[in-house]
C-alpha atoms as a PDB file:
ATOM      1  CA  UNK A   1     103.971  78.471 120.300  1.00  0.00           C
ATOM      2  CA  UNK A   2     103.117  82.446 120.613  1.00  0.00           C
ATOM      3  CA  UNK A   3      99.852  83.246 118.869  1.00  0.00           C
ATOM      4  CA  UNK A   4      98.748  86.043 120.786  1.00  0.00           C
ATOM      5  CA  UNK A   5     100.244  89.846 120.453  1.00  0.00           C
ATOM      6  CA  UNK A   6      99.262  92.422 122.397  1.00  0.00           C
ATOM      7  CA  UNK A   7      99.042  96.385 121.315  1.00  0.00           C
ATOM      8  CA  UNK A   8      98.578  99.249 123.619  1.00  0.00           C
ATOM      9  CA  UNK A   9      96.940 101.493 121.421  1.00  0.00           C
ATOM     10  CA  UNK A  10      95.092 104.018 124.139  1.00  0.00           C
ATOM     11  CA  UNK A  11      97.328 107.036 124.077  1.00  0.00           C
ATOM     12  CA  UNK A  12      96.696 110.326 123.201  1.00  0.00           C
ATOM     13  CA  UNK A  13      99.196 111.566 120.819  1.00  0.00           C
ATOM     14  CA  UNK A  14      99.611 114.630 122.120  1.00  0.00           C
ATOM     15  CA  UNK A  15     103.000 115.486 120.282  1.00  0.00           C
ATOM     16  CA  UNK A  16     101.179 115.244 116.851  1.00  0.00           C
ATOM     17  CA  UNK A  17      98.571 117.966 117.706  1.00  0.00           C
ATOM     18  CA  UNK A  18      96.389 119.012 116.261  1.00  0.00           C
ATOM     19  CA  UNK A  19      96.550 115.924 113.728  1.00  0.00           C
ATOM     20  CA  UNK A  20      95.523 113.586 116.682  1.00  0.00           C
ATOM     21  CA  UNK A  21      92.819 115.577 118.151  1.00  0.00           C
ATOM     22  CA  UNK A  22      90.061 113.253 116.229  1.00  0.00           C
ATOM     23  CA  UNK A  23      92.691 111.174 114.664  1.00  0.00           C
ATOM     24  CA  UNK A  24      94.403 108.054 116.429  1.00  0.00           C
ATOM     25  CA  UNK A  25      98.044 108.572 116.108  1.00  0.00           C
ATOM     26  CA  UNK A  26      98.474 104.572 115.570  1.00  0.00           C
ATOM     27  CA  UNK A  27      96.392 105.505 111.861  1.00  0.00           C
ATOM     28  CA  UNK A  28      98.958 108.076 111.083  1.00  0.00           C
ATOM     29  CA  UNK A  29     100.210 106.798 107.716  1.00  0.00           C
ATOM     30  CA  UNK A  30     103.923 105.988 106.559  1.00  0.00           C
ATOM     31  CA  UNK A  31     103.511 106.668 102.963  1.00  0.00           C
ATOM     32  CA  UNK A  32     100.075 104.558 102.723  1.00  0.00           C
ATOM     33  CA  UNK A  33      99.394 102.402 105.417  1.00  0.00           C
ATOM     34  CA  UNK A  34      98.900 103.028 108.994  1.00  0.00           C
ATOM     35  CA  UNK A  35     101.580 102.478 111.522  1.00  0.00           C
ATOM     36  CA  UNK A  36      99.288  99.611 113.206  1.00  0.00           C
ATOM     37  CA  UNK A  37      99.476  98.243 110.597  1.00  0.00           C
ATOM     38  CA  UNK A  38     102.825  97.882 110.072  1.00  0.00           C
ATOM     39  CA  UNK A  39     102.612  96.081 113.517  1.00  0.00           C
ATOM     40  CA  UNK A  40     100.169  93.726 112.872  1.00  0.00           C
ATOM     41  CA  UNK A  41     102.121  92.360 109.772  1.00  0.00           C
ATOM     42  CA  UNK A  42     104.918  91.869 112.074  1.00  0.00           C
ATOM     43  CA  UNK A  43     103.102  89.929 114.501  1.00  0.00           C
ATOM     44  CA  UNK A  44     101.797  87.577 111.915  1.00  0.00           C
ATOM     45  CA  UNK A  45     104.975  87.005 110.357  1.00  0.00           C
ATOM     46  CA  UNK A  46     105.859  86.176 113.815  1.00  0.00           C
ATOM     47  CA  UNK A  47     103.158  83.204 114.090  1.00  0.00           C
ATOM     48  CA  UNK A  48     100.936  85.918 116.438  1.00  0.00           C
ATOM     49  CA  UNK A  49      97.576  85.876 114.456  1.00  0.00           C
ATOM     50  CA  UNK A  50      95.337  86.546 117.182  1.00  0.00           C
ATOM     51  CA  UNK A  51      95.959  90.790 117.876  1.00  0.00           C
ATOM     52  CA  UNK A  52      94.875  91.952 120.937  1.00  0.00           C
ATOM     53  CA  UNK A  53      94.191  95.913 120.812  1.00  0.00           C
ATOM     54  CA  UNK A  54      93.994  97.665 124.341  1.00  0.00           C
ATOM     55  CA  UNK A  55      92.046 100.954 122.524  1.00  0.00           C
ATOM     56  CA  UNK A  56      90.637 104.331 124.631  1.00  0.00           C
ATOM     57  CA  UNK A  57      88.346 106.835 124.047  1.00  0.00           C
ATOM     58  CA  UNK A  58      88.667 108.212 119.718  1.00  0.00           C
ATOM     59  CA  UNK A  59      90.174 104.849 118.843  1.00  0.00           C
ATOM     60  CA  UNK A  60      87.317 103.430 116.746  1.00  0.00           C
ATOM     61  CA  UNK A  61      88.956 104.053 113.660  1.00  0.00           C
ATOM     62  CA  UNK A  62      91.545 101.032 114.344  1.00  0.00           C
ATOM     63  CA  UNK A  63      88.184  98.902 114.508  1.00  0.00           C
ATOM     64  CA  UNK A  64      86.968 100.377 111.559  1.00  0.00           C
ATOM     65  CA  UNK A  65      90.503  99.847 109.923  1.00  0.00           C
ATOM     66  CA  UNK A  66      90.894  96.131 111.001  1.00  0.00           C
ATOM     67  CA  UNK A  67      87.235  95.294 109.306  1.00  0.00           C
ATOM     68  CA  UNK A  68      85.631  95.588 105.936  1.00  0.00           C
ATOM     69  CA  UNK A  69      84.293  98.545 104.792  1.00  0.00           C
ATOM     70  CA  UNK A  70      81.508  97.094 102.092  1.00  0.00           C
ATOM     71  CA  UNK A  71      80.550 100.046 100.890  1.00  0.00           C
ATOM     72  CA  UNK A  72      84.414 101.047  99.650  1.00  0.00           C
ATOM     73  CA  UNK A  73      85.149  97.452  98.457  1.00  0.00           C
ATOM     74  CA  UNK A  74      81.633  98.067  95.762  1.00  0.00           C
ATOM     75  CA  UNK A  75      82.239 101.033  94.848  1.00  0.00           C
ATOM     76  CA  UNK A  76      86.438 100.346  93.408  1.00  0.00           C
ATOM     77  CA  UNK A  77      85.798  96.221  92.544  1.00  0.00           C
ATOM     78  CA  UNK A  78      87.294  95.534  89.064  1.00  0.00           C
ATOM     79  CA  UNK A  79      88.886  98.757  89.069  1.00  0.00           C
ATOM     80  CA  UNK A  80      92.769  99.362  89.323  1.00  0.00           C
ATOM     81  CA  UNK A  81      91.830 100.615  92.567  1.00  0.00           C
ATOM     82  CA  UNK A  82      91.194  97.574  94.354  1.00  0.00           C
ATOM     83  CA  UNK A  83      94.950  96.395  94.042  1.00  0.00           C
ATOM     84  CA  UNK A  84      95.649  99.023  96.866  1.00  0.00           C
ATOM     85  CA  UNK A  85      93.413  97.095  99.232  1.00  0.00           C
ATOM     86  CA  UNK A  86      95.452  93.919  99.153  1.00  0.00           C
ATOM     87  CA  UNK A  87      97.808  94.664 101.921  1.00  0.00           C
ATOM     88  CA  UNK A  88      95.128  95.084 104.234  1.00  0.00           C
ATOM     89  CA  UNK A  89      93.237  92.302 102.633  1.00  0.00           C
ATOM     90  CA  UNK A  90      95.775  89.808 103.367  1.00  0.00           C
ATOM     91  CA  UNK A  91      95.888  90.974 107.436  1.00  0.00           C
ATOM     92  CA  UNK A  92      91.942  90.648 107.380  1.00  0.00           C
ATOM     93  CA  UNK A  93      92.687  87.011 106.121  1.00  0.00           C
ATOM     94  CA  UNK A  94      95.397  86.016 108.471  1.00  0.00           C
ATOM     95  CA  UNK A  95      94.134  87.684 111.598  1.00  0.00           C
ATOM     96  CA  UNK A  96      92.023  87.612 114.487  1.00  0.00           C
ATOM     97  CA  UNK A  97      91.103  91.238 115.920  1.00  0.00           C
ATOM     98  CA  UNK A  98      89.847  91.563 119.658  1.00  0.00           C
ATOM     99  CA  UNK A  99      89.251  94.680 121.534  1.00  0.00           C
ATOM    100  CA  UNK A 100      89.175  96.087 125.043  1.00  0.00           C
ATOM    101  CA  UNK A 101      89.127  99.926 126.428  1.00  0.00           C
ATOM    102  CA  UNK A 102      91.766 101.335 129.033  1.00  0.00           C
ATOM    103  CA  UNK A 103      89.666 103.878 130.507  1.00  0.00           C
ATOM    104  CA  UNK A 104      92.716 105.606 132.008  1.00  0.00           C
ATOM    105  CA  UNK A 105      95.892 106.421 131.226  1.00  0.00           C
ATOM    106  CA  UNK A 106      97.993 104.901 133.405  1.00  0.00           C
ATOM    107  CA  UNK A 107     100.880 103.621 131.941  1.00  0.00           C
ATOM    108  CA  UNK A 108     102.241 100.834 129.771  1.00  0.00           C
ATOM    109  CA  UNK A 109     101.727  98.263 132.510  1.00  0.00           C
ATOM    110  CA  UNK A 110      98.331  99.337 133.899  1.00  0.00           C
ATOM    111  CA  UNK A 111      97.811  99.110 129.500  1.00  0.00           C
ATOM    112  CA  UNK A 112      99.080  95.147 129.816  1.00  0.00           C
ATOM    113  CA  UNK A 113      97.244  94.317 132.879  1.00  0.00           C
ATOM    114  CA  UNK A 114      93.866  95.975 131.017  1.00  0.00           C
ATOM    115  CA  UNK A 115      94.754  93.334 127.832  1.00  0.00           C
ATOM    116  CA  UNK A 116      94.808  90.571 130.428  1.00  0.00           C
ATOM    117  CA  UNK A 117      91.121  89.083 129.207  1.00  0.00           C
ATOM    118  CA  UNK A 118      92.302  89.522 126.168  1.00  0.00           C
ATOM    119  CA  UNK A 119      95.191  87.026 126.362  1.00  0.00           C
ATOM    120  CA  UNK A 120      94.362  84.965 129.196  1.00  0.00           C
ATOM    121  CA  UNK A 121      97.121  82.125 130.584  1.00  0.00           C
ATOM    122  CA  UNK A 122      99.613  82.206 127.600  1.00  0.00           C
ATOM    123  CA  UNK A 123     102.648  83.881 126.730  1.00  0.00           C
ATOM    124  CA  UNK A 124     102.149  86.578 124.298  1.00  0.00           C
ATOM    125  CA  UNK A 125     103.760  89.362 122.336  1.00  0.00           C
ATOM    126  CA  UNK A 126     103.810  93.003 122.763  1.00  0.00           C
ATOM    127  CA  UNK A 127     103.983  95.764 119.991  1.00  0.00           C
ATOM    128  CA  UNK A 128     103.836  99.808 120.535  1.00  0.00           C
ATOM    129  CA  UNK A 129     102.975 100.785 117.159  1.00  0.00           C
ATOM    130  CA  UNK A 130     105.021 103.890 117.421  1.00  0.00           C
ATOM    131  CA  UNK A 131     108.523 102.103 116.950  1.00  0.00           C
ATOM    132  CA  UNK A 132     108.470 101.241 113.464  1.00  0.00           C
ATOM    133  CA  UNK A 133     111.258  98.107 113.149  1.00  0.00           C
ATOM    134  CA  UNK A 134     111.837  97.541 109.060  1.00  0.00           C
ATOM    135  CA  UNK A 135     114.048  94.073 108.148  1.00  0.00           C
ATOM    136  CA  UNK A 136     114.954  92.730 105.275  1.00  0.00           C
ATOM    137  CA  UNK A 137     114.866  88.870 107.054  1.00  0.00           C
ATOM    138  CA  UNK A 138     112.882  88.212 109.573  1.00  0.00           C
ATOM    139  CA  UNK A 139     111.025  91.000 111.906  1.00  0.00           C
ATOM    140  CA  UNK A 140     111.872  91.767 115.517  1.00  0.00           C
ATOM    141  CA  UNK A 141     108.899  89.761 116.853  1.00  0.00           C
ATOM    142  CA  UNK A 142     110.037  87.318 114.420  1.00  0.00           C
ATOM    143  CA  UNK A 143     113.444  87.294 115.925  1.00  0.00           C
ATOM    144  CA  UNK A 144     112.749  86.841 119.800  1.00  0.00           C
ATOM    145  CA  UNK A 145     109.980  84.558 119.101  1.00  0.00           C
ATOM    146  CA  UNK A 146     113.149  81.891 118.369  1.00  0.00           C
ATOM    147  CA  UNK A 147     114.741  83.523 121.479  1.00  0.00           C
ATOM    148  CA  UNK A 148     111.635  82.718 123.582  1.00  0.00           C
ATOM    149  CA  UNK A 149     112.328  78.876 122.063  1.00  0.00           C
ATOM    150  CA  UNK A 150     115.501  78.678 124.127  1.00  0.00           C
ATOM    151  CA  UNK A 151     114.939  80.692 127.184  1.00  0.00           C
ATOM    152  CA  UNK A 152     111.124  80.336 127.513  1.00  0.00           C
ATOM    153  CA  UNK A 153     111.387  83.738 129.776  1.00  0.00           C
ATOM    154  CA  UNK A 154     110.233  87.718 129.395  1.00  0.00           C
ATOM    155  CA  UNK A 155     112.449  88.668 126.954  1.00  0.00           C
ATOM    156  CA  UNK A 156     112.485  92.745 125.744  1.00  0.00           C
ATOM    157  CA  UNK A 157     114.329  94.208 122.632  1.00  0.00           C
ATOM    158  CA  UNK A 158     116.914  96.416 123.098  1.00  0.00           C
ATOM    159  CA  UNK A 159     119.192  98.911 121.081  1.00  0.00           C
ATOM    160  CA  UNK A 160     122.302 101.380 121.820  1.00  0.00           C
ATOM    161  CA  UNK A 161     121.214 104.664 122.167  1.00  0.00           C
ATOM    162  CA  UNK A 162     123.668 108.059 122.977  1.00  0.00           C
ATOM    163  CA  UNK A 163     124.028 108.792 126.651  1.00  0.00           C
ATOM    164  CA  UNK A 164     122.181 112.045 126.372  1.00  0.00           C
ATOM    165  CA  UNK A 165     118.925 110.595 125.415  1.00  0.00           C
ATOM    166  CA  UNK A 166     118.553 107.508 127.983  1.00  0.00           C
ATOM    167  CA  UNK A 167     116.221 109.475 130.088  1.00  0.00           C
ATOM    168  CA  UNK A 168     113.679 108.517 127.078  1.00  0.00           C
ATOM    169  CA  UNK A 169     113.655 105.264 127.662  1.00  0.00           C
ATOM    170  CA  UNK A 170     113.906 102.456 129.638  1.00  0.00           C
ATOM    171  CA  UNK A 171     117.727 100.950 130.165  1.00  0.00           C
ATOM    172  CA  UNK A 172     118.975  97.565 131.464  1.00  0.00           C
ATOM    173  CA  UNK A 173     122.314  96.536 132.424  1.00  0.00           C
ATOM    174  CA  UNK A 174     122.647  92.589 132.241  1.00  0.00           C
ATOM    175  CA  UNK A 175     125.395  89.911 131.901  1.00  0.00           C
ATOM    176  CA  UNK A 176     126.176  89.380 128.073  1.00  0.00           C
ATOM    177  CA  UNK A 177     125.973  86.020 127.110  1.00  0.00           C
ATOM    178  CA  UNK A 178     126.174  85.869 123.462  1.00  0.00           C
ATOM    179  CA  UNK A 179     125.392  87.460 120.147  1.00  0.00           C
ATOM    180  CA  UNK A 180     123.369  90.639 121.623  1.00  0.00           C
ATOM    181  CA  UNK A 181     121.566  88.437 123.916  1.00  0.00           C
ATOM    182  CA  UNK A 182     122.067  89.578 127.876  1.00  0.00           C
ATOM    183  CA  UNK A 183     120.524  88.356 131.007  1.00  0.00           C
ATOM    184  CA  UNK A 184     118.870  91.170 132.560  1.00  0.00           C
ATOM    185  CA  UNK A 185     119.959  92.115 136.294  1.00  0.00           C
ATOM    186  CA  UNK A 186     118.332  95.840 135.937  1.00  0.00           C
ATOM    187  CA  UNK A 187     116.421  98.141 134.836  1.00  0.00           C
ATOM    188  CA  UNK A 188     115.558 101.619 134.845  1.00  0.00           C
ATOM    189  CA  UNK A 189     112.526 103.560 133.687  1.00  0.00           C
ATOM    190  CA  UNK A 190     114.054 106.990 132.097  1.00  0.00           C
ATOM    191  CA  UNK A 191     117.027 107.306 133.997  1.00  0.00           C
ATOM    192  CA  UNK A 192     119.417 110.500 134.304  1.00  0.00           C
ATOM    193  CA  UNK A 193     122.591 110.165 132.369  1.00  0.00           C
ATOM    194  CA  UNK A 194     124.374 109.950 135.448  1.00  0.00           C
ATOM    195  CA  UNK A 195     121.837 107.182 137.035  1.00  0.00           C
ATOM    196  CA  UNK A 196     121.656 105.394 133.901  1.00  0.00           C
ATOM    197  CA  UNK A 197     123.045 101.304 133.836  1.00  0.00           C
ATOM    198  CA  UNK A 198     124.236 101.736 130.394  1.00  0.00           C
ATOM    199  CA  UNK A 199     123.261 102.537 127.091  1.00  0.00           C
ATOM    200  CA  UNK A 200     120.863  99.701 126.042  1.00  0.00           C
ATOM    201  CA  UNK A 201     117.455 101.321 125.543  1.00  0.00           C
ATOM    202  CA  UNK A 202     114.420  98.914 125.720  1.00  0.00           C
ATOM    203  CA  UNK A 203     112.342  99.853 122.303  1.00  0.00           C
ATOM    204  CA  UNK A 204     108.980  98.672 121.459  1.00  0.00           C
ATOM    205  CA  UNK A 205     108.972  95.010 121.459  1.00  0.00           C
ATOM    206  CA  UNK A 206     108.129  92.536 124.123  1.00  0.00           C
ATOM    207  CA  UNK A 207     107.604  88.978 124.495  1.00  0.00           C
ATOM    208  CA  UNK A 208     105.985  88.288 127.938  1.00  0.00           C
ATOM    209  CA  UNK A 209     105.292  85.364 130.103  1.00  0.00           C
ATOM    210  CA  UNK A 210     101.482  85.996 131.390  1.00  0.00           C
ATOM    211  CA  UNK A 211     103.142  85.992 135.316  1.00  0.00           C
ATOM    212  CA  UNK A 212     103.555  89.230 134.631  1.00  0.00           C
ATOM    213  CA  UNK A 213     100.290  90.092 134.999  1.00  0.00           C
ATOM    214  CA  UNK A 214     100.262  89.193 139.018  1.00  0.00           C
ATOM    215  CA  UNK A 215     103.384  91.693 139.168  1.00  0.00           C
ATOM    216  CA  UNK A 216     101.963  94.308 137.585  1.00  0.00           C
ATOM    217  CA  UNK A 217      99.062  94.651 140.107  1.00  0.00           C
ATOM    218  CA  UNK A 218     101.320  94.262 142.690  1.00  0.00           C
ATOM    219  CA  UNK A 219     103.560  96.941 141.169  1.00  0.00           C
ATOM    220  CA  UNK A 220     102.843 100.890 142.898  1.00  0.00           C
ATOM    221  CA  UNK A 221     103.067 104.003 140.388  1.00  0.00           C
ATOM    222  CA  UNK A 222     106.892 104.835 139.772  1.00  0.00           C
ATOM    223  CA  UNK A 223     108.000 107.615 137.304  1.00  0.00           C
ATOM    224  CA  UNK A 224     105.495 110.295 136.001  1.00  0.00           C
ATOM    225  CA  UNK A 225     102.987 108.688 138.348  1.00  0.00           C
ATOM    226  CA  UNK A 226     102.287 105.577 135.866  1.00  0.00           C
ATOM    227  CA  UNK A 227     102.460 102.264 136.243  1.00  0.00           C
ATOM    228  CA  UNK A 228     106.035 100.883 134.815  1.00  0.00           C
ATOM    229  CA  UNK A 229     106.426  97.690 132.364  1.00  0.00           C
ATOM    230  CA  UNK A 230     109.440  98.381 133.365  1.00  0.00           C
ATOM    231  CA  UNK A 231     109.354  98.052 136.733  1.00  0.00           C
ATOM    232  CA  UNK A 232     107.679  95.128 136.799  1.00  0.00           C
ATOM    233  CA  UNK A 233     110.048  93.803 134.450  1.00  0.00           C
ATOM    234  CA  UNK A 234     112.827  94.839 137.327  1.00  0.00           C
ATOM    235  CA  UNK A 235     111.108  92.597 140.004  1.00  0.00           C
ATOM    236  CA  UNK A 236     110.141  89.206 137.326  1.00  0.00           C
ATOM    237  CA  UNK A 237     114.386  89.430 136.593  1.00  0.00           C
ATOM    238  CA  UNK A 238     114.809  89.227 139.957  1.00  0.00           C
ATOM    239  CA  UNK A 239     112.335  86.724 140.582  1.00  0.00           C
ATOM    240  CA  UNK A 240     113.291  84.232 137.649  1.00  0.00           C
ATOM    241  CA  UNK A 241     114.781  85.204 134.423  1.00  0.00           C
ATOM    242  CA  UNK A 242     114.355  88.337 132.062  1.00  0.00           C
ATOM    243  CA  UNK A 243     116.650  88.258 128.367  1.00  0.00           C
ATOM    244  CA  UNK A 244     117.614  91.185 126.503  1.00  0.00           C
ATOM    245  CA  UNK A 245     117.572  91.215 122.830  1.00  0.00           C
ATOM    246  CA  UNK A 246     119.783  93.242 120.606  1.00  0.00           C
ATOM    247  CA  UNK A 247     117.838  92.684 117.148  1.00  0.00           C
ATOM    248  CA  UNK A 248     118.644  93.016 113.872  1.00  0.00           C
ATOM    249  CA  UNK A 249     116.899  95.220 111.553  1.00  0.00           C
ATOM    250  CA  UNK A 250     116.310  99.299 111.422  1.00  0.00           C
ATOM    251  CA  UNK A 251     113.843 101.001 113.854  1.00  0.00           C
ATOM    252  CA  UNK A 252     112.030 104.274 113.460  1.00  0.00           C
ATOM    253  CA  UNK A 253     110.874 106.617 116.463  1.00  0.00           C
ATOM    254  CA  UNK A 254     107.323 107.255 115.132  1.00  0.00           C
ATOM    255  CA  UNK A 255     106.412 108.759 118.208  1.00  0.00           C
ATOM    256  CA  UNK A 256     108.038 112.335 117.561  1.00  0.00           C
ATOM    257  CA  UNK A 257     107.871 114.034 114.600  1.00  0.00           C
ATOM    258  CA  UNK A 258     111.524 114.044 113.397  1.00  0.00           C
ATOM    259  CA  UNK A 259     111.534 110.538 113.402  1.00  0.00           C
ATOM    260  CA  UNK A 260     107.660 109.750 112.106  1.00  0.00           C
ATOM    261  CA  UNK A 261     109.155 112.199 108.990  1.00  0.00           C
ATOM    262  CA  UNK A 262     112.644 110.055 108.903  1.00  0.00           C
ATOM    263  CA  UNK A 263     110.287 106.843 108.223  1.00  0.00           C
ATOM    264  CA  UNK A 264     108.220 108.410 106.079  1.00  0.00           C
ATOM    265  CA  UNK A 265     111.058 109.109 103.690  1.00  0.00           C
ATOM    266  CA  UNK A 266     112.835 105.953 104.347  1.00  0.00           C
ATOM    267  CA  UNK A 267     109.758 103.746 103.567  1.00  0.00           C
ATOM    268  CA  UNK A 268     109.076 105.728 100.629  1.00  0.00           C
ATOM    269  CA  UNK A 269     112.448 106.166  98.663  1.00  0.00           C
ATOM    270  CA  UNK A 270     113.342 102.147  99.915  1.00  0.00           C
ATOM    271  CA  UNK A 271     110.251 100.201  99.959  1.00  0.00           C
ATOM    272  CA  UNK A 272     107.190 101.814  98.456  1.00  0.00           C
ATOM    273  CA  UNK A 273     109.082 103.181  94.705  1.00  0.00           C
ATOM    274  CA  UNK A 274     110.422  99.900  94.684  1.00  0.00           C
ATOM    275  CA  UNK A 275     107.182  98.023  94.661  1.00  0.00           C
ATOM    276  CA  UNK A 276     106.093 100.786  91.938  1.00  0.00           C
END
């Protein structure tokens, strides 16, 4: 039903300096494989094979990464070597890899409305590679994918977060209907404590119906300057329908250090000694 995902990938990194000055931060590793990758897995679990990457300016390692690199592959065939290539082996296999440049950084939304050749007329999926979701079912995308079944709407993952860190994200308030799912009557890009809705924190995981493209051009700058998601988000609830997803699983902030560190030792002591 959903086969296309769609990952902003044009930021800067700038709170992993210096490692990100010629590095992107998306092919920072967690243990020994890129966090994009980690993304792209989850997508085509989900059914999304066709990855749409909205890169910038020092992103052509992600292009490099998503390809084959011949003269590796000769140099470690038959050796025990080439077992560590199978991961990204089996994406090369399973995917499809486009590519567009956001020449400025203006925002998440003014990053979806740049991916907009990319995915044309169809609903599609949304990963930020720097909220790392682990699961021992079925991944996030996974999950609202069966969501998007029912409602056939925007739908945006959600999780509780403490009051004194809501102005990091962006917060709904929404009717609850059942089982973590809400309708969404708000939202609110990085809110005060006191102007927050609630608690719910939108994390990195979208599913999208491509109307959203019309209201993000129509949508002026709101916090920092940058064209909201979330604000456009705001006026498509109010316009139709927008469902809120409390998923199941265990998600990683791998866009600050402390929590890029937290997965690193998670993935490592849970996931990559046990394939060992």
């Amino acid at each position: 039903m959903i086969t296309k995902c769609l990952f902003p990938v044009a930021g800067y990194g700038t709170r992993f300096l210096p490692a990100t000055k010629s590095m992107p931060k998306e092919m920072l590793p967690i243990v020994n494989k890129p966090l994009v990758q980690y993304g792209v897995e989850e997508a085509i679990e989900a059914g999304m094979n066709t990855c749409a990457m909205v890169t910038g300016r020092g992103k052509r390692a992600i292009a490099d990464h998503f390809d084959i690199n011949f003269e590796l592959e000769h140099q470690i065939a038959g050796s025990g070597k080439e077992a560590y290539l199978d991961s990204i082996r089996n994406v090369l296999d399973n995917g499809i890899f486009t590519m567009v440049r956001q020449r400025e950084m203006k925002g998440l939304g003014h990053a979806i409305l740049t991916g907009q050749s990319l995915i044309g007329n169809d609903p599609f999926g949304v990963i930020l590679s720097d909220d790392l979701c682990i699961n021992d079912g079925p991944g996030v995308l996974a999950q609202m994918v069966e969501l998007f079944k029912q409602f056939r709407c925007s739908i945006v993952a959600i999780q509780e977060v403490p009051m004194d860190e809501v102005h990091k994200y962006g917060v709904i308030a929404g009717e609850p209907l059942k089982d973590g799912i809400y309708r969404v009557d708000e939202m609110v890009e990085k809110p005060t404590q006191e102007d927050a809705p609630s608690n719910l924190a939108i994390i990195g995981r979208y599913i999208l119906t491509p109307d959203i493209f019309d209201i993000i051009r129509d949508t002026p700058p709101g916090a920092n300057g940058e064209v909201q998601l979330t604000d456009a988000l705001q006026t498509q609830a109010k316009q139709g329908c927008v469902m809120a997803y409390k998923f199941k699983g265990r998600r990683f902030d791998c866009g600050s250090v402390p929590g890029f560190v937290e997965a690193t030792n998670y993935v490592y002591e849970n996931i990559y000694n046990k394939k060992g």
